[in-house]
Protein backbone atom coordinates (compact mmCIF):
# COMPACT_ATOMS: atom_id res chain seq x y z
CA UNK A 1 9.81 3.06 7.81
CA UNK A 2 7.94 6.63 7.73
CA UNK A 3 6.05 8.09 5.14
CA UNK A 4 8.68 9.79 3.36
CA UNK A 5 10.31 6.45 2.54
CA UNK A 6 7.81 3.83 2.43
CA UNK A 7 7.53 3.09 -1.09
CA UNK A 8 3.61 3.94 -2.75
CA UNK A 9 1.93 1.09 -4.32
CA UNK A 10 0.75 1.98 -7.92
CA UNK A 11 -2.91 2.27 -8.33
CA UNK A 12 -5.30 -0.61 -8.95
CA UNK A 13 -5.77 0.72 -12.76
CA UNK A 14 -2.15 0.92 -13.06
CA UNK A 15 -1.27 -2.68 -11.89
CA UNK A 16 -3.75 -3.80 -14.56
CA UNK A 17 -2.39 -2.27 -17.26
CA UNK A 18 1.28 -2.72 -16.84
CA UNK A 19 0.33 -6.75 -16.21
CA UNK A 20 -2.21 -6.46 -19.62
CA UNK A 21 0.68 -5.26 -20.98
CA UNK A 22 3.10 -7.26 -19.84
CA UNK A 23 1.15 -10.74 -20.25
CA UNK A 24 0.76 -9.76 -24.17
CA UNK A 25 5.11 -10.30 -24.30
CA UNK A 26 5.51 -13.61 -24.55
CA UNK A 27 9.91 -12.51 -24.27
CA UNK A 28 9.54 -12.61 -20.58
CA UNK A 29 6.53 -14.78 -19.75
CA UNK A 30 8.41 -17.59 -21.32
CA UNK A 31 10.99 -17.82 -18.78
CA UNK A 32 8.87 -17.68 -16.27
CA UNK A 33 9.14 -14.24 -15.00
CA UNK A 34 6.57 -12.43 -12.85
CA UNK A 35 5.30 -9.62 -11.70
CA UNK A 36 5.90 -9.07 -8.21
CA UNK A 37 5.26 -5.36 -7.49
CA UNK A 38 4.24 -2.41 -8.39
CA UNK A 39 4.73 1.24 -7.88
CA UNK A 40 5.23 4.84 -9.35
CA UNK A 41 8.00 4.43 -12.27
CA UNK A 42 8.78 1.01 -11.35
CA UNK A 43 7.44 -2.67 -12.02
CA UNK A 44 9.73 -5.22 -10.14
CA UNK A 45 10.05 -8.03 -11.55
CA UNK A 46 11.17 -11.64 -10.03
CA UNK A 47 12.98 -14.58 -12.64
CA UNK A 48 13.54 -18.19 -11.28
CA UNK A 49 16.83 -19.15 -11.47
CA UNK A 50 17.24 -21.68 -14.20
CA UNK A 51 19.52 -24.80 -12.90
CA UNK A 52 22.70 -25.24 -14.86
CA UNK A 53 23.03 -21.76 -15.95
């Protein structure tokens, strides 16, 4: 992957605040879901599967 495509982690003061932020929403903490990643414009996000669903 070069430079132009490699995707640019989001800054250390970034990464805090969107998981402050995100911690404070109990909506999608309950189900379990995490933050994996983070970069400009985009938080990814990962959400076990729950069985029998």
């Amino acid at each position: 992957m070069d430079e132009q495509t490699r995707p640019r982690q989001a800054s250390s003061e970034v990464r805090t605040r969107d998981r402050v932020g995100f911690d404070r929403h109990g909506l999608m903490t309950r189900p379990g879901a995490r933050i994996t990643r983070t970069a400009p414009g985009r938080v990814y996000l990962l959400l076990p599967n729950r069985p029998g669903r």
